[in-house]
Each structure stands twice: as structure tokens, then as C-alpha cells.
N, C-alpha and C. Protein backbone atom coordinates (compact mmCIF):
# COMPACT_ATOMS: atom_id res chain seq x y z
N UNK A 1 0.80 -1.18 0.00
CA UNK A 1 0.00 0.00 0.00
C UNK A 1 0.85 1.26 0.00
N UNK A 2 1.76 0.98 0.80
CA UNK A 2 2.97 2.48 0.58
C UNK A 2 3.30 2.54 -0.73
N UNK A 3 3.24 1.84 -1.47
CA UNK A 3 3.80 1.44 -2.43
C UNK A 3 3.45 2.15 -3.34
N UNK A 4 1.96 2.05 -3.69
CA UNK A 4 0.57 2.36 -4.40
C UNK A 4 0.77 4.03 -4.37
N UNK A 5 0.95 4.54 -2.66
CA UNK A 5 0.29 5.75 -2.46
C UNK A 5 1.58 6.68 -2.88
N UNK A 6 2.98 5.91 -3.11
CA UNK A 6 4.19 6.96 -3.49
C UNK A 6 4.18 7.01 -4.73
N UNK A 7 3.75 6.14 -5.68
CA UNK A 7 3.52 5.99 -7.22
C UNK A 7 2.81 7.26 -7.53
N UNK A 8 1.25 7.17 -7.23
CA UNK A 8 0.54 8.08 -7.04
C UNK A 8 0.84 9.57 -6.74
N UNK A 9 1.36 9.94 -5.54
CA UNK A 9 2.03 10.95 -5.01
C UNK A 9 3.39 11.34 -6.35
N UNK A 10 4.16 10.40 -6.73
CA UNK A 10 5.09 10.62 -7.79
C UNK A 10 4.30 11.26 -9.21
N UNK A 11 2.97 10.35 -9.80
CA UNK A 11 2.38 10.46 -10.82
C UNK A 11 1.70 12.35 -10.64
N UNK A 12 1.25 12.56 -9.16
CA UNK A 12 0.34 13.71 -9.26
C UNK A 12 1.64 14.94 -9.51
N UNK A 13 2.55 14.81 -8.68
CA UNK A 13 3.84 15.70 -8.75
C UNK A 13 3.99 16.32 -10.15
N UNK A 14 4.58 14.72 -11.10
CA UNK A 14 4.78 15.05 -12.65
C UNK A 14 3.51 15.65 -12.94
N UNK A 15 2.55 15.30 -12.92
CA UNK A 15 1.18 16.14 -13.62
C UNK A 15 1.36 17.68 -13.45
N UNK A 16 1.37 18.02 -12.00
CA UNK A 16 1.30 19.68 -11.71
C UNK A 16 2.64 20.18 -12.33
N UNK A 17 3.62 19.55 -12.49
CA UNK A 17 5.19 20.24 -12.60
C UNK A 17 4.80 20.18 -14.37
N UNK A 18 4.34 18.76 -15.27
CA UNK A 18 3.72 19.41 -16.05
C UNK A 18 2.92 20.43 -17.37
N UNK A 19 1.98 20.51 -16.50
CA UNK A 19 1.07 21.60 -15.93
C UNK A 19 1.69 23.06 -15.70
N UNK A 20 2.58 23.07 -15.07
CA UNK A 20 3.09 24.66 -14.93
C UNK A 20 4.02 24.89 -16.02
N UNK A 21 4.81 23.63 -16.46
CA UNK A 21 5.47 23.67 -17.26
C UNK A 21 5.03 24.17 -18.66
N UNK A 22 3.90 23.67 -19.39
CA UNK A 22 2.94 24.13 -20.41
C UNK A 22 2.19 25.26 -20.35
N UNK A 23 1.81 26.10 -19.32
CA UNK A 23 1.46 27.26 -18.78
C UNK A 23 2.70 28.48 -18.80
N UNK A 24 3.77 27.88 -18.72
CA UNK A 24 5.01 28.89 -18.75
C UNK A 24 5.43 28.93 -19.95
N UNK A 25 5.31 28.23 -21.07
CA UNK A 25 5.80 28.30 -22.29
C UNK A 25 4.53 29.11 -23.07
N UNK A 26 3.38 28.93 -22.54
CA UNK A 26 1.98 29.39 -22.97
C UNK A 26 2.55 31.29 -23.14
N UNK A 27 2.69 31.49 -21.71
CA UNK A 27 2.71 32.92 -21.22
C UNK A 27 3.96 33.34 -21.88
N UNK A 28 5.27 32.62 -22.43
CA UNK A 28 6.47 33.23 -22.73
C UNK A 28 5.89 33.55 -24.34
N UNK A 29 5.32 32.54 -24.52
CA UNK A 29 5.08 32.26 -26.43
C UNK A 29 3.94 34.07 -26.79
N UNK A 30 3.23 33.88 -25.91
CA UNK A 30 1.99 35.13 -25.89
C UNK A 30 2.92 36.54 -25.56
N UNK A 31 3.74 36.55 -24.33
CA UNK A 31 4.03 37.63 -24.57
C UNK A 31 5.51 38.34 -25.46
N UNK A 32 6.20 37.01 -26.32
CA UNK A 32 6.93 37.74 -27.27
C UNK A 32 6.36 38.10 -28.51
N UNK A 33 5.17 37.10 -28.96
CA UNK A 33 4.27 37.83 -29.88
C UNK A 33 3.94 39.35 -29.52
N UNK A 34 3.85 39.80 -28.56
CA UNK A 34 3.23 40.87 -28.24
C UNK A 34 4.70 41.84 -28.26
N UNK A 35 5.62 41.63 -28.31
CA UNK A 35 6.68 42.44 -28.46
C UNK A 35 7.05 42.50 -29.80
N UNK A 36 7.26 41.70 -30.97
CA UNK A 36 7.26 41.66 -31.89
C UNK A 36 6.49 42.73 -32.87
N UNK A 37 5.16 42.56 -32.65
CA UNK A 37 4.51 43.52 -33.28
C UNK A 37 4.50 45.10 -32.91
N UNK A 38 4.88 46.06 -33.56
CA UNK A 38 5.55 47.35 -32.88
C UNK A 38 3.69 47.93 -32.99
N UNK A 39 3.68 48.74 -32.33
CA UNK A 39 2.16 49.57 -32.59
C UNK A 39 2.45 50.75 -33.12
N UNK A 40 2.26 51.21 -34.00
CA UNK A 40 2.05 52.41 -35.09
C UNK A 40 1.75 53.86 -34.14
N UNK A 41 2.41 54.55 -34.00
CA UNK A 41 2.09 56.16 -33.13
C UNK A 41 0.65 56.43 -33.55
N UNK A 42 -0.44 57.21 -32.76
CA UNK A 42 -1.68 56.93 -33.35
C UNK A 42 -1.40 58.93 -34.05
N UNK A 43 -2.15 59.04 -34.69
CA UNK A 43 -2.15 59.89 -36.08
C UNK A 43 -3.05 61.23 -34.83
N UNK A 44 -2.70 62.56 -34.96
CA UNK A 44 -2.95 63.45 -34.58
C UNK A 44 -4.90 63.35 -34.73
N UNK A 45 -5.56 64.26 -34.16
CA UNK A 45 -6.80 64.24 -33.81
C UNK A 45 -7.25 64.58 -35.34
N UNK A 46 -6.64 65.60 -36.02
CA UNK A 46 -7.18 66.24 -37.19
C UNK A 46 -6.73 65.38 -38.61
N UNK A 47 -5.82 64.46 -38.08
CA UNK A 47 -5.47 63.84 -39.27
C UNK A 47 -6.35 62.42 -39.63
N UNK A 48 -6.76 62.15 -41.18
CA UNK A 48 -7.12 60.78 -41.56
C UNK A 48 -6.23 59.50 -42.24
N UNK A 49 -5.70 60.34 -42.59
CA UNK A 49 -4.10 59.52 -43.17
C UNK A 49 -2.92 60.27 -43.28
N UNK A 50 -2.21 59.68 -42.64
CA UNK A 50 -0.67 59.72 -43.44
C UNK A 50 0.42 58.99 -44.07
N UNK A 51 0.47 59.78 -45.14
CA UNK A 51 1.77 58.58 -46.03
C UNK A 51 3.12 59.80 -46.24
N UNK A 52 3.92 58.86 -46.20
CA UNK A 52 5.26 59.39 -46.70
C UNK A 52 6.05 59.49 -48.20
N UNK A 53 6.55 59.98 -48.55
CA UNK A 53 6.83 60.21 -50.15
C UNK A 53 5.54 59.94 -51.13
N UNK A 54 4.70 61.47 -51.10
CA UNK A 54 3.92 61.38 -52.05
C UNK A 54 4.24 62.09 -53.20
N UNK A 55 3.49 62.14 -54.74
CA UNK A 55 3.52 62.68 -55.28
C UNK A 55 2.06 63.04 -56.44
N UNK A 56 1.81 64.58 -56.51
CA UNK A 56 0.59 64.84 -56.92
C UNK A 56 1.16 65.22 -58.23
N UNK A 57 0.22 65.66 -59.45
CA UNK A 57 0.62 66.19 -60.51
C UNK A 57 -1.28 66.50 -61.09
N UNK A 58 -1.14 67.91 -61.51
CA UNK A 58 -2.24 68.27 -62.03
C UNK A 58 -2.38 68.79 -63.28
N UNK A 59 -3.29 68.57 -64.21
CA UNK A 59 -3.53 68.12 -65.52
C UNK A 59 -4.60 68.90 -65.66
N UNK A 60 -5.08 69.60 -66.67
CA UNK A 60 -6.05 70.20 -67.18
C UNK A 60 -5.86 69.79 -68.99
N UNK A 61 -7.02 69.63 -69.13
CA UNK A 61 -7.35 69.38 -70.65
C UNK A 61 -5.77 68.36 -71.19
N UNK A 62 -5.75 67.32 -70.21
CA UNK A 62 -4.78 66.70 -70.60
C UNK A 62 -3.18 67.30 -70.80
N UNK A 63 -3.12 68.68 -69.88
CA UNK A 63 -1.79 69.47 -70.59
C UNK A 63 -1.50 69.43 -68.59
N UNK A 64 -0.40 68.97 -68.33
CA UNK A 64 0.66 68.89 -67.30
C UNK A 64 0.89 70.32 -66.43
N UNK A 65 0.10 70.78 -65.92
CA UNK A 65 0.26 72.42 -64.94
C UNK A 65 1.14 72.23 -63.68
N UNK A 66 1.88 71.52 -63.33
CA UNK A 66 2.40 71.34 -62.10
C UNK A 66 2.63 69.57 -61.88
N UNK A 67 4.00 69.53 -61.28
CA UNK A 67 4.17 67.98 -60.07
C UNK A 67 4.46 68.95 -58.59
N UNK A 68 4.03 67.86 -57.81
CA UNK A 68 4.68 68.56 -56.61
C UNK A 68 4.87 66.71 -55.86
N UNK A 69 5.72 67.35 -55.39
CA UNK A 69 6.73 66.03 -54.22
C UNK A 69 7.08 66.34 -52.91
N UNK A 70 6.35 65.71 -51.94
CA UNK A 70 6.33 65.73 -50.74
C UNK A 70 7.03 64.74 -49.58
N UNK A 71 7.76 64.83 -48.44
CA UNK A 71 8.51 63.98 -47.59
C UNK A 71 7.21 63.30 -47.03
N UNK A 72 6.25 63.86 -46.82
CA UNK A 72 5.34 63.44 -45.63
C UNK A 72 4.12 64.26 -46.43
N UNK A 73 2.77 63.73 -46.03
CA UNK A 73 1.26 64.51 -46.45
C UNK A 73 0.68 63.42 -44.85
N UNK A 74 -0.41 64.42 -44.77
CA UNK A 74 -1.27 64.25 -43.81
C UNK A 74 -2.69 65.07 -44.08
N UNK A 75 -3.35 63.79 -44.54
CA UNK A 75 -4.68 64.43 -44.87
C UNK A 75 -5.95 64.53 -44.22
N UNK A 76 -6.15 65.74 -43.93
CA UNK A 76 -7.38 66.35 -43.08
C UNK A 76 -8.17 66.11 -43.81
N UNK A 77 -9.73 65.26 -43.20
CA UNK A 77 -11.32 65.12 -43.79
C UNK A 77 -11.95 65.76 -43.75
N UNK A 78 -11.82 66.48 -42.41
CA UNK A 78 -12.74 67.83 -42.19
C UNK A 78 -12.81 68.98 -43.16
N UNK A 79 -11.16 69.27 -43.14
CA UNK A 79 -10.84 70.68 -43.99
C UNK A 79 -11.02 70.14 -45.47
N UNK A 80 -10.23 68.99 -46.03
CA UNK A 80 -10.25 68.69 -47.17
C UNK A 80 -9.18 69.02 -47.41
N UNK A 81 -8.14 69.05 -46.48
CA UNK A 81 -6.41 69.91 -47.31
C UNK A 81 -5.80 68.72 -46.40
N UNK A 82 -4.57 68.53 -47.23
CA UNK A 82 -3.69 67.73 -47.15
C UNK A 82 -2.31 68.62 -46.80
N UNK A 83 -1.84 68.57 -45.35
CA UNK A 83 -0.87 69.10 -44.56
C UNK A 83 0.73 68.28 -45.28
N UNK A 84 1.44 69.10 -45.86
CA UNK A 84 2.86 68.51 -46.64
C UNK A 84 3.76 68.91 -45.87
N UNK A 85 5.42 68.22 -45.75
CA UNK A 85 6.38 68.77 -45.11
C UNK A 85 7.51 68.18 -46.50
N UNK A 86 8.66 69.22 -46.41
CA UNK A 86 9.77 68.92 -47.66
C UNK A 86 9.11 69.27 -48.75
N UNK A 87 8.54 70.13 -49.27
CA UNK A 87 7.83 70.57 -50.65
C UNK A 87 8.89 70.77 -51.71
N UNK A 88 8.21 70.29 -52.78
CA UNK A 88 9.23 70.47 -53.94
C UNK A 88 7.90 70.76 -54.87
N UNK A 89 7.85 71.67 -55.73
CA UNK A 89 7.02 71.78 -56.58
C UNK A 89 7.84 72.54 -58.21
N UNK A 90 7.06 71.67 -59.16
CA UNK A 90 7.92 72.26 -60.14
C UNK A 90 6.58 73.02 -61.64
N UNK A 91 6.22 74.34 -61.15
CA UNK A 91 5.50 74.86 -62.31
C UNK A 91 5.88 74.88 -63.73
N UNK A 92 4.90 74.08 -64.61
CA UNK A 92 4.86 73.67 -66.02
C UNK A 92 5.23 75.10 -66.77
N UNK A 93 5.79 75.69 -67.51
CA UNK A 93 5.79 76.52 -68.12
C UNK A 93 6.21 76.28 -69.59
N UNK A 94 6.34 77.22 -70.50
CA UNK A 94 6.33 76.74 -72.17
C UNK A 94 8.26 76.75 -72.45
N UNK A 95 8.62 76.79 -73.75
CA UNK A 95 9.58 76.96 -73.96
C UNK A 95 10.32 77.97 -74.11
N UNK A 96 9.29 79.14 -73.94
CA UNK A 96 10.05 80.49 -73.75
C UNK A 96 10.25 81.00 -72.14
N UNK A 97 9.50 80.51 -71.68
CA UNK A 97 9.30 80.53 -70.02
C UNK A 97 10.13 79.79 -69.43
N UNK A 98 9.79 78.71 -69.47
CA UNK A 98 10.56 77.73 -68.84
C UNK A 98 9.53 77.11 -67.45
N UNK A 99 10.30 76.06 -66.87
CA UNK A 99 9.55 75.48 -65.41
C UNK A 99 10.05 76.57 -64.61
N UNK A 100 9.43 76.70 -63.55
CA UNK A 100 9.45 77.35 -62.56
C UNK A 100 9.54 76.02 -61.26
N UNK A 101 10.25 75.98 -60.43
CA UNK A 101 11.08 74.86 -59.61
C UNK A 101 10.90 75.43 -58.06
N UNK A 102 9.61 75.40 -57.24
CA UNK A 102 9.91 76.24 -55.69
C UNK A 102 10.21 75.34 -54.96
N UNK A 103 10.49 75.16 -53.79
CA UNK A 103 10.68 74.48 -52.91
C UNK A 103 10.16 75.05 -51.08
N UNK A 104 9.88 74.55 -50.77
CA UNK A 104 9.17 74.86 -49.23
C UNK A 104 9.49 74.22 -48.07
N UNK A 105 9.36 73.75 -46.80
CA UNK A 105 9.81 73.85 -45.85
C UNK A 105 7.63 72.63 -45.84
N UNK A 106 7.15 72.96 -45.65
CA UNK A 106 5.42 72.82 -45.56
C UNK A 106 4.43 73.11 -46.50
N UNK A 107 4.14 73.10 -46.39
CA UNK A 107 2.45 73.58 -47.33
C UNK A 107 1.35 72.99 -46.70
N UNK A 108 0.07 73.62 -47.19
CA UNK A 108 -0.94 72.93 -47.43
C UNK A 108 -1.42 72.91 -48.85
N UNK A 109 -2.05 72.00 -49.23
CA UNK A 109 -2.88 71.35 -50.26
C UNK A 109 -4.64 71.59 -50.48
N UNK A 110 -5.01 72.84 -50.86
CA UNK A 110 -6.54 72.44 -50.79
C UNK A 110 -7.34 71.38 -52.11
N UNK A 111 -7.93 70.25 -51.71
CA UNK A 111 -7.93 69.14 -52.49
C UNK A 111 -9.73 69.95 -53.35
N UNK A 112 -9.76 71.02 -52.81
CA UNK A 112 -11.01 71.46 -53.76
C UNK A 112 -10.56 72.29 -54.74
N UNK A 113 -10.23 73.12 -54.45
CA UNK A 113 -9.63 74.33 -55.37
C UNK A 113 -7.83 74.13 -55.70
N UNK A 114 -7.51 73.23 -55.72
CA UNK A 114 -5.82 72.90 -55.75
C UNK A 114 -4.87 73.81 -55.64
N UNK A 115 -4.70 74.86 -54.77
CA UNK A 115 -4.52 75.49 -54.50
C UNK A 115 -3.30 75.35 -53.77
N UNK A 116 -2.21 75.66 -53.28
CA UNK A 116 -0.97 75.14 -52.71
C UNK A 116 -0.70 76.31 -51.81
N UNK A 117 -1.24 76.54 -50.41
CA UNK A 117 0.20 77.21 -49.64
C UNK A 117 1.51 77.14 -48.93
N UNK A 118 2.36 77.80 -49.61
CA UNK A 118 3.67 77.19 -49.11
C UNK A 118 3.92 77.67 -47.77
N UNK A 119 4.87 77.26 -46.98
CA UNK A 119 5.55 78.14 -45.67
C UNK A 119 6.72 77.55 -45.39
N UNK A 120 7.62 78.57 -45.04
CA UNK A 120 8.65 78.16 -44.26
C UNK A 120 10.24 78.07 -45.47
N UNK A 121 10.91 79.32 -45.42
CA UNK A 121 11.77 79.11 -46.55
C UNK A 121 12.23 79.12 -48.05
N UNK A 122 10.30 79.89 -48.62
CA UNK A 122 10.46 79.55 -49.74
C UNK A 122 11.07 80.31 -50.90
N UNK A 123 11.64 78.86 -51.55
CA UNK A 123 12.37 79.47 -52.79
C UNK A 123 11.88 78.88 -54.18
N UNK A 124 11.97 80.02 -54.72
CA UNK A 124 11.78 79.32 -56.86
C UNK A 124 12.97 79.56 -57.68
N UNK A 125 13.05 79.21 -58.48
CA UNK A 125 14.14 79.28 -59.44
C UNK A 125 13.62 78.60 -60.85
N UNK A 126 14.19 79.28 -61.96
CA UNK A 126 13.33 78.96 -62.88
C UNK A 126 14.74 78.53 -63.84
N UNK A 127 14.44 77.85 -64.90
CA UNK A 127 15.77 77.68 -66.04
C UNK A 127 16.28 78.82 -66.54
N UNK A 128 15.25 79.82 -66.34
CA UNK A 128 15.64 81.11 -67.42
C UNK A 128 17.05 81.63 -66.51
N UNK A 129 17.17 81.26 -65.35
CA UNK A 129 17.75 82.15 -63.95
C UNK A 129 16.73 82.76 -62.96
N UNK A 130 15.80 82.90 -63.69
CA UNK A 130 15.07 83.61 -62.08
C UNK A 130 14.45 83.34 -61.15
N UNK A 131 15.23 83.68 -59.87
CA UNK A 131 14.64 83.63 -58.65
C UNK A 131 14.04 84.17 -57.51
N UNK A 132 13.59 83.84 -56.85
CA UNK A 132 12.83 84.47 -55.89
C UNK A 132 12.91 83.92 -54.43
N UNK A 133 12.79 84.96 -53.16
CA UNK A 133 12.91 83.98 -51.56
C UNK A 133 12.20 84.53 -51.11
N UNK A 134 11.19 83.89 -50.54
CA UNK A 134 10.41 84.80 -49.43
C UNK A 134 9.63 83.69 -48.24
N UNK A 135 9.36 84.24 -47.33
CA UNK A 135 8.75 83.63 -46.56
C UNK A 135 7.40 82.54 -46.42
N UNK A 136 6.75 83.35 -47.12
CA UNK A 136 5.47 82.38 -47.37
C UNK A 136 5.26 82.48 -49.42
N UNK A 137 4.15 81.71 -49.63
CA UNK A 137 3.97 81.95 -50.79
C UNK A 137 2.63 80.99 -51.50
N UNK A 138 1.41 81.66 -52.01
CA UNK A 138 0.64 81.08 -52.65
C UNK A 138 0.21 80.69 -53.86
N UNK A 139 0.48 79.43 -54.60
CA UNK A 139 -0.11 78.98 -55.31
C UNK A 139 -1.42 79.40 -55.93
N UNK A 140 -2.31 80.06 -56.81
CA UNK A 140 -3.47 79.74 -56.88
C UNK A 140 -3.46 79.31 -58.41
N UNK A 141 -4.42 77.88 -58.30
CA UNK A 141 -4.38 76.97 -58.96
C UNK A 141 -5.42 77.20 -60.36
N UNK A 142 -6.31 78.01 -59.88
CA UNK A 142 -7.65 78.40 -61.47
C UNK A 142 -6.54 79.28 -62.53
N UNK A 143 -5.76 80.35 -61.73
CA UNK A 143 -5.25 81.32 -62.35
C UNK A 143 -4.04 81.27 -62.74
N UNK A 144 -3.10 80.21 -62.38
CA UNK A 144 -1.43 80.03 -62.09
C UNK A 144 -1.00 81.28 -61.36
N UNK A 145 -1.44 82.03 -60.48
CA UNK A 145 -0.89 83.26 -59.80
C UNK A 145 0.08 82.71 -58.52
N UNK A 146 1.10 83.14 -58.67
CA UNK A 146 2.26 82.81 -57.96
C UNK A 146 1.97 84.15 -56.58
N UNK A 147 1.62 84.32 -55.43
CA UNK A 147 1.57 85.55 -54.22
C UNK A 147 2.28 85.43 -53.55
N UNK A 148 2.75 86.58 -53.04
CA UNK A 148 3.34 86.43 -51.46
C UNK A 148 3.02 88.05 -50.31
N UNK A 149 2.50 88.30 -49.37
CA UNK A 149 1.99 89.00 -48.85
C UNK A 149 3.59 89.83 -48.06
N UNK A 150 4.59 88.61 -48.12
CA UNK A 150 5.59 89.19 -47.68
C UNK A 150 7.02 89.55 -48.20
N UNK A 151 8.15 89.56 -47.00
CA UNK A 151 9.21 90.36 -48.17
C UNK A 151 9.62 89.54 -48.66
N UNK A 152 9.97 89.93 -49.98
CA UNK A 152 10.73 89.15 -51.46
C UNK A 152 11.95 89.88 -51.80
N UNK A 153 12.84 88.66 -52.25
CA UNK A 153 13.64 89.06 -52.68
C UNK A 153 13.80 88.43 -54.29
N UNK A 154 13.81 89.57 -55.64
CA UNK A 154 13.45 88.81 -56.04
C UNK A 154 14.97 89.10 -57.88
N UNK A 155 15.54 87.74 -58.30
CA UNK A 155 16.52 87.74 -59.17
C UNK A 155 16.46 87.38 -60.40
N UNK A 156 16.54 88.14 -61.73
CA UNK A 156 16.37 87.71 -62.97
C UNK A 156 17.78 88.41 -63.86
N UNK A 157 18.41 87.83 -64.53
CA UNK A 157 19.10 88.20 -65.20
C UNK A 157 20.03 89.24 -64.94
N UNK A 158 19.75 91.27 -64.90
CA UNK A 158 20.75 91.95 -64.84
C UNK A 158 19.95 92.71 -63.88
N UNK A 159 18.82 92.19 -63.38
CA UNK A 159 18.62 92.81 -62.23
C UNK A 159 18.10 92.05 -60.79
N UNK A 160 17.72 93.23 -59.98
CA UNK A 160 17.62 92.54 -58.35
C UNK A 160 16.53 93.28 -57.97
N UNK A 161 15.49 92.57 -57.58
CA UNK A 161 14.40 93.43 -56.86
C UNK A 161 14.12 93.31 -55.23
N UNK A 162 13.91 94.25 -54.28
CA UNK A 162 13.39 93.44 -53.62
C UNK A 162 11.96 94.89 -53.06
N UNK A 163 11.49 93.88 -52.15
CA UNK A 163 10.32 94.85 -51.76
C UNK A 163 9.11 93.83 -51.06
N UNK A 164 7.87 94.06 -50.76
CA UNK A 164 6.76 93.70 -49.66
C UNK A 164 5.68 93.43 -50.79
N UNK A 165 5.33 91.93 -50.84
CA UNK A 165 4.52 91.25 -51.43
C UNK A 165 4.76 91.36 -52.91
N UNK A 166 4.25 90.45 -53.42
CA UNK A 166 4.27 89.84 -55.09
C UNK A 166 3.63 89.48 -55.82
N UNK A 167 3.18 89.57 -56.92
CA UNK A 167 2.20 88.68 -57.65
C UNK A 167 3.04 88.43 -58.87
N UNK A 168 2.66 86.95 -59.40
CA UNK A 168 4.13 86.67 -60.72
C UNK A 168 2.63 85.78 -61.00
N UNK A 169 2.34 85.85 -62.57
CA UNK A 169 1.39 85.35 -63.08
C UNK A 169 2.51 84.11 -64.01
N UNK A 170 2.13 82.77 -63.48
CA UNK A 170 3.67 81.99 -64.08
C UNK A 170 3.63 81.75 -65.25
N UNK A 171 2.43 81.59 -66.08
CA UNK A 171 2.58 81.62 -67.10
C UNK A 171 3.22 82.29 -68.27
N UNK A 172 3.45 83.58 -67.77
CA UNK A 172 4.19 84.95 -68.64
C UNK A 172 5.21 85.62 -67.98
N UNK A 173 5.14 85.09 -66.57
CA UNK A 173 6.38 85.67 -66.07
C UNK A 173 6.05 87.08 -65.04
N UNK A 174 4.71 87.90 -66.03
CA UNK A 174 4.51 88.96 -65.18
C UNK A 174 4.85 88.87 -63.66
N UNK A 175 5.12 90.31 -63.56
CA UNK A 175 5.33 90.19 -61.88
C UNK A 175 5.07 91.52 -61.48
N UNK A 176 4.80 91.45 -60.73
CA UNK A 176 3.91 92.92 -59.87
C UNK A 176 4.68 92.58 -58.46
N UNK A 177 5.60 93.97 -57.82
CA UNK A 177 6.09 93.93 -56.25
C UNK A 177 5.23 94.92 -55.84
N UNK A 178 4.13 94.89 -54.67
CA UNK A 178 3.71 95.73 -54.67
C UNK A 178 3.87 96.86 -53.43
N UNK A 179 4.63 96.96 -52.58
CA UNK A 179 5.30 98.14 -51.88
C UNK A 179 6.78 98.06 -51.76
N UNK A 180 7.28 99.17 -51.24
CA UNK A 180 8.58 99.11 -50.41
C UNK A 180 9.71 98.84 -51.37
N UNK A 181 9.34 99.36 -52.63
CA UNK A 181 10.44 98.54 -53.96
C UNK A 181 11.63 98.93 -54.07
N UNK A 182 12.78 98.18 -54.17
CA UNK A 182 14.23 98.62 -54.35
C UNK A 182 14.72 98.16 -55.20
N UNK A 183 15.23 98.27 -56.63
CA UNK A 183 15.48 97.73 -57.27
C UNK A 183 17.38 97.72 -58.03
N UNK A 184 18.07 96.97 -58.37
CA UNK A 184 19.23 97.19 -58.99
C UNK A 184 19.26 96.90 -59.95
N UNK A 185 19.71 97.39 -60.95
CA UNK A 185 20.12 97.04 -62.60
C UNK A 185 21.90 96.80 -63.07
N UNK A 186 22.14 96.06 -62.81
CA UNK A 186 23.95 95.97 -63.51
C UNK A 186 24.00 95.86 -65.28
N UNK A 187 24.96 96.65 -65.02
CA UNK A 187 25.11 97.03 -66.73
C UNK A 187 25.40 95.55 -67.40
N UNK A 188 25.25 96.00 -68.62
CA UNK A 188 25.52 94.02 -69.53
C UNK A 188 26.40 94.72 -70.11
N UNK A 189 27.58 95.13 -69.77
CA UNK A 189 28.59 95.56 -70.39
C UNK A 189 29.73 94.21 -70.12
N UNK A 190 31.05 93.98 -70.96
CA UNK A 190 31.53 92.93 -70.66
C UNK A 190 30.61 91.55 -70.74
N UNK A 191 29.35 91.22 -71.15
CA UNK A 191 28.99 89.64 -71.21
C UNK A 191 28.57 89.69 -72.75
């Protein structure tokens, strides 16, 4: 009978040891799955998506008006504008014009009126040579009107402008500075 009851006593031992044993591999197996999978930062209150390296390009009557290339977009549902960081935008222009090439720091995107505001740094430069720097700068997309409300500095060929806000219609180049104007002219003597 001792016999019986140490067998027993031996048999229940192995069962619980086991038992804990399959329970500890249970809990190790569950919680490295759970380390493995990283969880995604959750997306700001105003945002519905974000992707990284996008790129838009807008087309009218099949004729190419603009690419623009972005590090990052984050698109608002509410507003309908798509928040950009690293802007690169390059305005379509003809063969007497040329592209027009800005670059930005941010923007926004209005996805109704395509409309582009830049911020933070911005610069254009065109093939012809001319450039421009100013702080902010708007896109408007019905008209190709290139704005800026602030100071510009602005470079074409044998001269230098600068002065307080802008309007450059990109298609023709026009440009309107409209206060505070200073302008330089260097002679084309010697080129």
C-alpha cells in the first residue's frame, strides 16, 4: 500500500510540474508575440491619413500644370487639405518661359480648389535664372498666380528686386512687387 500511495504521489507531482510547465511556455510564447509587433504612433486628432513620399501632378485638358513632391502629407477630412512637409514643386511653363522649380519647408494642399500654400523658406528658381525667396507663398491653382503678402527678394538676369509682397502670373512671367520697392540694374557691359 505504501507502495501504491508513493507511485501516485510521484504520478500527481509530474502532472502539476507538467502543468506549470505548459502554462510557462503558454505565457512566454503570448508575450513575445506581443513584443514583436511594434504599434504604429496613433495619427494626430485632425489627421485621416498619413503617407510618406507622395507625389501629386495636375492636368487640365490633358496638358501637365504642375508635379509637386512631398517627404510626408497628412490628410485632413474635415478641412479637405492635405498638410505637406519637404515641398518640392515644379511649375509647367512653355519653352520660352521655362519650369518654374519652388521648394518649401510645408504647405498645405486644398484638395477642392488645388490650391498650394507654401511656408517656411520659400524658394523658386526657374531655367531662365530667375529667382525668388520669401517667406510664405501662394499657389493659386484656377489662375497660375504665384503671391506672397511678404518680403521678397526677387533675381532675374541683370537685375535685383526686392520689396513687400508679389504677384508673378507663371505663365508669362509677369510680376507685380507691390510696396517698399528697391530695385538694382547691372550694366551688360563685358557679357
Amino acid at each position: 500500500m505504501i507502495c501504491m500511495n508513493k507511485i501516485r504521489l510521484l504520478l500527481a507531482v509530474i502532472i502539476v510540474l507538467a502543468g506549470v510547465s505548459l502554462v510557462t511556455t503558454i505565457a512566454l510564447k503570448v508575450s513575445s508575440d506581443k513584443r514583436q509587433l511594434p504599434v504604429p504612433p496613433g495619427l494626430p486628432g485632425n489627421v485621416d491619413v498619413s503617407l510618406q513620399k507622395i507625389h501629386f501632378t495636375e492636368t487640365r485638358d490633358g496638358v501637365k500644370k504642375w508635379d509637386l513632391v512631398a517627404d510626408k502629407a497628412e490628410y485632413d477630412k474635415v478641412r479637405d487639405t492635405t498638410h505637406l512637409t519637404g515641398i518640392r514643386m515644379v511649375v509647367t511653363g512653355d519653352q520660352q518661359t521655362g519650369d518654374i522649380t519652388l521648394t518649401a519647408d510645408r504647405a498645405d494642399y486644398d484638395n477642392k480648389s488645388r490650391d498650394v500654400k507654401l511656408a517656411g523658406r520659400v524658394k523658386a528658381k526657374s531655367a531662365s535664372g530667375m529667382e525668388f525667396s520669401s517667406a510664405t507663398a501662394d499657389y493659386v491653382a484656377a489662375s497660375g498666380l504665384l503671391r506672397t503678402p511678404d518680403r521678397i527678394r526677387y533675381a532675374d538676369k541683370n537685375m535685383t528686386l526686392e520689396g513687400v509682397g508679389m504677384e508673378m502670373v507663371t505663365g508669362t512671367r509677369n510680376l507685380k512687387v507691390l510696396r517698399d520697392v528697391t530695385a538694382s540694374i547691372r550694366s551688360g557691359a563685358g557679357k
